[in-house]
C-alpha atoms as a PDB file:
ATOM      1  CA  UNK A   1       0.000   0.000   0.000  1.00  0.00           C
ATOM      2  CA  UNK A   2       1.367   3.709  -0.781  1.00  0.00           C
ATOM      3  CA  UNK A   3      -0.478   6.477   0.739  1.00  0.00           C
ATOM      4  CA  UNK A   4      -0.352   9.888  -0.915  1.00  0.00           C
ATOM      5  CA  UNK A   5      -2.081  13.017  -1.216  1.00  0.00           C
ATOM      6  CA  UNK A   6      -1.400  16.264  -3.568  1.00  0.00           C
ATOM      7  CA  UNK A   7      -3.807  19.322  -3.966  1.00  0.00           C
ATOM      8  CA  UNK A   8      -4.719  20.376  -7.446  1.00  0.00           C
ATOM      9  CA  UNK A   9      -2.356  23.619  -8.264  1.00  0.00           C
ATOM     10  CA  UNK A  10      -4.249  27.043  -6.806  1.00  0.00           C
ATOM     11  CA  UNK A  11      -5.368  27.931 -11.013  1.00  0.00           C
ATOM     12  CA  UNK A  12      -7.487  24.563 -11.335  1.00  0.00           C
ATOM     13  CA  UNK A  13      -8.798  24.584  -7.549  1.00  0.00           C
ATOM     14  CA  UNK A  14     -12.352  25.006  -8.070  1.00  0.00           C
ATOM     15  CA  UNK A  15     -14.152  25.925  -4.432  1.00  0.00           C
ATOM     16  CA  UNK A  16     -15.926  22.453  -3.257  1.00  0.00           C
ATOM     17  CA  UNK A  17     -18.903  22.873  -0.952  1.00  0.00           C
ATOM     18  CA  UNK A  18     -20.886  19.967  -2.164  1.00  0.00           C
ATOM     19  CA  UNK A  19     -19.718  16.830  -0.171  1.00  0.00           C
ATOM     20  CA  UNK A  20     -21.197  14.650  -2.642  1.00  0.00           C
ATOM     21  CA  UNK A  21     -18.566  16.173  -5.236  1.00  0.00           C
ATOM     22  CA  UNK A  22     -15.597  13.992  -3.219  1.00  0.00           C
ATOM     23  CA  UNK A  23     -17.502  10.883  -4.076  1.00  0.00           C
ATOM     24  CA  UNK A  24     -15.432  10.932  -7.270  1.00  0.00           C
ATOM     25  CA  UNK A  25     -11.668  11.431  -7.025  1.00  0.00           C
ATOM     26  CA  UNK A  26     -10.090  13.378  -9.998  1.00  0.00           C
ATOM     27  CA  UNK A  27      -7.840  10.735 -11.095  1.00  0.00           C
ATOM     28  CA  UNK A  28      -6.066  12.874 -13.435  1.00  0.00           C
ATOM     29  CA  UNK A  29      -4.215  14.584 -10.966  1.00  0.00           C
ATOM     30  CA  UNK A  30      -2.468  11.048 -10.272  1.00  0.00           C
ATOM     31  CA  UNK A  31      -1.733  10.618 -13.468  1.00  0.00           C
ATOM     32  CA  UNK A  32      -0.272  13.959 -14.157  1.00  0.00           C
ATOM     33  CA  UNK A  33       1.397  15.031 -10.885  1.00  0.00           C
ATOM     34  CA  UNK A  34       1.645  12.124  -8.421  1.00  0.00           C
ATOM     35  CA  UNK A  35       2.645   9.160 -10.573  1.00  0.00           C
ATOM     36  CA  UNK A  36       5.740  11.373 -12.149  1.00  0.00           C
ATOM     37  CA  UNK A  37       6.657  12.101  -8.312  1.00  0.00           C
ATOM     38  CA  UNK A  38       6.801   8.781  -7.390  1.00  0.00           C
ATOM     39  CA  UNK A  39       8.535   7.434 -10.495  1.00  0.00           C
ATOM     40  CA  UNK A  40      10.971   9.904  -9.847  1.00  0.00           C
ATOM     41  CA  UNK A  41      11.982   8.271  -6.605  1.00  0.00           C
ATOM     42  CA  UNK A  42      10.763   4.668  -7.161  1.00  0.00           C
ATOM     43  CA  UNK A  43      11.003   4.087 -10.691  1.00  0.00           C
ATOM     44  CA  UNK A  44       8.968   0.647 -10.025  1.00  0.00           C
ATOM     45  CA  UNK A  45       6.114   2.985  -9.523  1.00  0.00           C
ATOM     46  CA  UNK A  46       5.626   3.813 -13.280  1.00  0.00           C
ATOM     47  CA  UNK A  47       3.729   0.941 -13.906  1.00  0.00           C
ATOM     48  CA  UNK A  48       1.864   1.209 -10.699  1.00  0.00           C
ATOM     49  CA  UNK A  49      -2.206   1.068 -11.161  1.00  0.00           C
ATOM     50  CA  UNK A  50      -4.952   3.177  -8.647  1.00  0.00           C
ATOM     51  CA  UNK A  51      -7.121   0.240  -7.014  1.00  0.00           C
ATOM     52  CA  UNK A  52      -8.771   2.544  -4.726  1.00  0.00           C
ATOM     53  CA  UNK A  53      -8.662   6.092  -3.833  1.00  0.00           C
ATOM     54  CA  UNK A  54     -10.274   8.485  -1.731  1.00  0.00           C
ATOM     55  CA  UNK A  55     -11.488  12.742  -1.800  1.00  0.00           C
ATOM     56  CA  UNK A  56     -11.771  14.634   1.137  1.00  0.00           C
ATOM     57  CA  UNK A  57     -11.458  18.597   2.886  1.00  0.00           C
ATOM     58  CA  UNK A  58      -8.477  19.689   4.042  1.00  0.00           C
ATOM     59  CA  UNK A  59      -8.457  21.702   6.910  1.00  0.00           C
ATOM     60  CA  UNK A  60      -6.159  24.478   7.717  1.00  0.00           C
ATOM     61  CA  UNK A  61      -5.563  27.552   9.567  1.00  0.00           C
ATOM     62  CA  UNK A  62      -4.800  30.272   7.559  1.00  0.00           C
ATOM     63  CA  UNK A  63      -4.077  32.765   9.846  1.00  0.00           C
ATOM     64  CA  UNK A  64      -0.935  34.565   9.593  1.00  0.00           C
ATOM     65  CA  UNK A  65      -0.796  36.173  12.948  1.00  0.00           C
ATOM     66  CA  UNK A  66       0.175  32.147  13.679  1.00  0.00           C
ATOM     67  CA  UNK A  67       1.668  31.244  11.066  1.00  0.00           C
ATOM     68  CA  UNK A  68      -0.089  29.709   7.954  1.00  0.00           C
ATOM     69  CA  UNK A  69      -1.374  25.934   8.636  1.00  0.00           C
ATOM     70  CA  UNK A  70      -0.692  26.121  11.935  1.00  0.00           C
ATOM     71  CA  UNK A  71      -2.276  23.747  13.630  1.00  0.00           C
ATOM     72  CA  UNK A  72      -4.928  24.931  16.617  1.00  0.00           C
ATOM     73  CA  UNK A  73      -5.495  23.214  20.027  1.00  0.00           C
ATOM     74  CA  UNK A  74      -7.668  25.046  22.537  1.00  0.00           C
ATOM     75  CA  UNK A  75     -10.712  25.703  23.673  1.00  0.00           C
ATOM     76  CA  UNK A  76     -13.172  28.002  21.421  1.00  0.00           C
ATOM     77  CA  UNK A  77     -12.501  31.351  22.325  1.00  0.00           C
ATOM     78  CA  UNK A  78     -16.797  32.260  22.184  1.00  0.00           C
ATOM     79  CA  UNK A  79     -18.309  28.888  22.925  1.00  0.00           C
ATOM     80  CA  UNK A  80     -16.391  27.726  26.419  1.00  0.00           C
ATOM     81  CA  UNK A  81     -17.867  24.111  25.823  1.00  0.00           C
ATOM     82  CA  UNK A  82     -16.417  23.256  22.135  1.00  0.00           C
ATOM     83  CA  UNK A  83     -13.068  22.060  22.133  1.00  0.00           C
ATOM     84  CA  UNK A  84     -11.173  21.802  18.632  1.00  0.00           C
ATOM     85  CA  UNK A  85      -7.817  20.125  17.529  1.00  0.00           C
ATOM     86  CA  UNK A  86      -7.818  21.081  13.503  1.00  0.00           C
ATOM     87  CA  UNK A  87      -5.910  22.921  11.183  1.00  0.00           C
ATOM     88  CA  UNK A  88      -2.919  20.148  10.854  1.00  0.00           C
ATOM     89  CA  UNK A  89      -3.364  20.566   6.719  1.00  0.00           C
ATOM     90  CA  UNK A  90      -2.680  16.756   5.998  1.00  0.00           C
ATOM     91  CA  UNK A  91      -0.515  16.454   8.362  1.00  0.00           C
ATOM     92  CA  UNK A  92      -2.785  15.074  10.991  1.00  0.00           C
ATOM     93  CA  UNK A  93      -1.900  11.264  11.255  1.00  0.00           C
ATOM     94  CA  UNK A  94       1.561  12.532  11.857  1.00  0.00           C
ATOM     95  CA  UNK A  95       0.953  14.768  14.246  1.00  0.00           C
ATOM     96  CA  UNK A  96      -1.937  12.731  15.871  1.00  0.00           C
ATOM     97  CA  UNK A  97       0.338  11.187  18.681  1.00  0.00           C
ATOM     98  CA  UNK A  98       1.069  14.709  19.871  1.00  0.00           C
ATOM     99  CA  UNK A  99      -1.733  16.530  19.185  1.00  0.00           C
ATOM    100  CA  UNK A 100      -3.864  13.632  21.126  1.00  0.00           C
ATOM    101  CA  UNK A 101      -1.608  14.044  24.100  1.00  0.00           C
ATOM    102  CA  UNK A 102      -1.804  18.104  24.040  1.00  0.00           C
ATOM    103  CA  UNK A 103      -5.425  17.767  24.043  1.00  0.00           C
ATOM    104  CA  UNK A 104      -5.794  15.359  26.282  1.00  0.00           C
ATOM    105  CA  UNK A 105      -3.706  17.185  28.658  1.00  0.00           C
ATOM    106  CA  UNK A 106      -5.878  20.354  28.615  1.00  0.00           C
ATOM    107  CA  UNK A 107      -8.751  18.508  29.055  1.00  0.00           C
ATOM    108  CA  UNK A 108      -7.567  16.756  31.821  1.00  0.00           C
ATOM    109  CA  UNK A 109      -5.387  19.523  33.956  1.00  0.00           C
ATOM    110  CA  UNK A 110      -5.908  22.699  32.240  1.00  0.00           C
ATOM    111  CA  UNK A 111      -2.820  23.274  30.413  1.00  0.00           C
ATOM    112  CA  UNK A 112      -0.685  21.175  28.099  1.00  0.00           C
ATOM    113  CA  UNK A 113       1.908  18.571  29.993  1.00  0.00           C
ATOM    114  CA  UNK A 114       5.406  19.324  29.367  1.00  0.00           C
ATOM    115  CA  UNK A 115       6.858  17.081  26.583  1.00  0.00           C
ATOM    116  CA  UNK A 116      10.639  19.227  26.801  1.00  0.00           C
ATOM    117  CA  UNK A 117      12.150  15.964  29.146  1.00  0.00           C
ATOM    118  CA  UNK A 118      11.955  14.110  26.158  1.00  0.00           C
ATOM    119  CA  UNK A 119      13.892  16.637  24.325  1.00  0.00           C
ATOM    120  CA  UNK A 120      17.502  15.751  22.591  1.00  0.00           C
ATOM    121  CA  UNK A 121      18.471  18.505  24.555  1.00  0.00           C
ATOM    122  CA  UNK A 122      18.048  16.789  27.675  1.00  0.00           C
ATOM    123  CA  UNK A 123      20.908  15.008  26.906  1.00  0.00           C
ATOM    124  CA  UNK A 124      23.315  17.846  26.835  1.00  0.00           C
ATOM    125  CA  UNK A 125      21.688  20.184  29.605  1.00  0.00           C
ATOM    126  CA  UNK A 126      23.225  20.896  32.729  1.00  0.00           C
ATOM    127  CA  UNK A 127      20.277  19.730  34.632  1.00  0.00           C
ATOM    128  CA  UNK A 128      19.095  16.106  36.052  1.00  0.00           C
ATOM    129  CA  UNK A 129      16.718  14.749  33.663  1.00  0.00           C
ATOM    130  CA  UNK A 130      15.291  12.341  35.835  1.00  0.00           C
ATOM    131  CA  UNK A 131      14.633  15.167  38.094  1.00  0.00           C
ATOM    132  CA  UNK A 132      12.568  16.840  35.643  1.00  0.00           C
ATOM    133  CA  UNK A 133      10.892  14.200  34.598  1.00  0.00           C
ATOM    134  CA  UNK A 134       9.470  13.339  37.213  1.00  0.00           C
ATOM    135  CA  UNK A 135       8.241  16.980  38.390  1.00  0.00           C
ATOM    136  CA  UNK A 136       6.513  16.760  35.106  1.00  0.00           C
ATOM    137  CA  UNK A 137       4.943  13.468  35.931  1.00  0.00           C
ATOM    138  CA  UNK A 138       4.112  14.660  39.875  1.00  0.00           C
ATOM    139  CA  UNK A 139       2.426  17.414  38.535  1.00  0.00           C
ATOM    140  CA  UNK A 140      -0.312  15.684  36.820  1.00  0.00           C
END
């Protein structure tokens, strides 16, 4: 199995509200973009064939004051009861393991749980790790 996604260049983009428009992939942009991608780095994948594919929204954030696709984690700031974790803009199932713990941190205790004792850093800081690490863990 290869898992890939591409978005159609801005110029041939056409606004999609109409969920029952993703029911049919646009296989052309395989074709055209993906399969030449691929081939570049596998050439086995020239003669590969699409057995199944799926459409969907992308979400992202495209605020600037945070940095475009910036991924959001918080509370809503006018409905105290909605919580949201979106704007990862295909990167979600990479950033799942983290985001899941973020969120389930503020849920939990209010504020997200430290993840800097598992830092590189760590390794080279004039501090006792262990120390820290378990502050972090005391704390919750």
């Amino acid at each position: 199995m290869f898992l890939c996604g591409v978005a159609p260049p801005k110029d041939q983009d056409d606004d999609c509200w109409d969920p029952d428009e993703l029911a049919f992939p646009y296989h052309q942009l395989f074709e055209n973009t993906i399969r030449q991608s691929i081939a570049r780095r596998v050439p086995a994948f020239e003669s590969i064939e699409i057995i199944s594919s799926w459409a969907g929204l992308d979400d992202f954030n495209t605020s600037s004051t945070m940095g475009q696709n910036s991924a959001i984690i918080d509370f809503h700031p006018e409905m105290p009861n909605v919580f949201m974790v979106h704007g990862f803009s295909g990167h979600g199932l990479q950033h799942s393991p983290a985001a899941g713990r973020a969120a389930a941190g503020t849920l939990e205790y209010g504020a997200f749980a430290s993840l800097l004792t598992l830092s590189c850093f760590r390794l080279t800081a004039k501090c006792d790790w262990k120390e820290e690490w378990d502050k972090v863990n005391r704390s919750h």
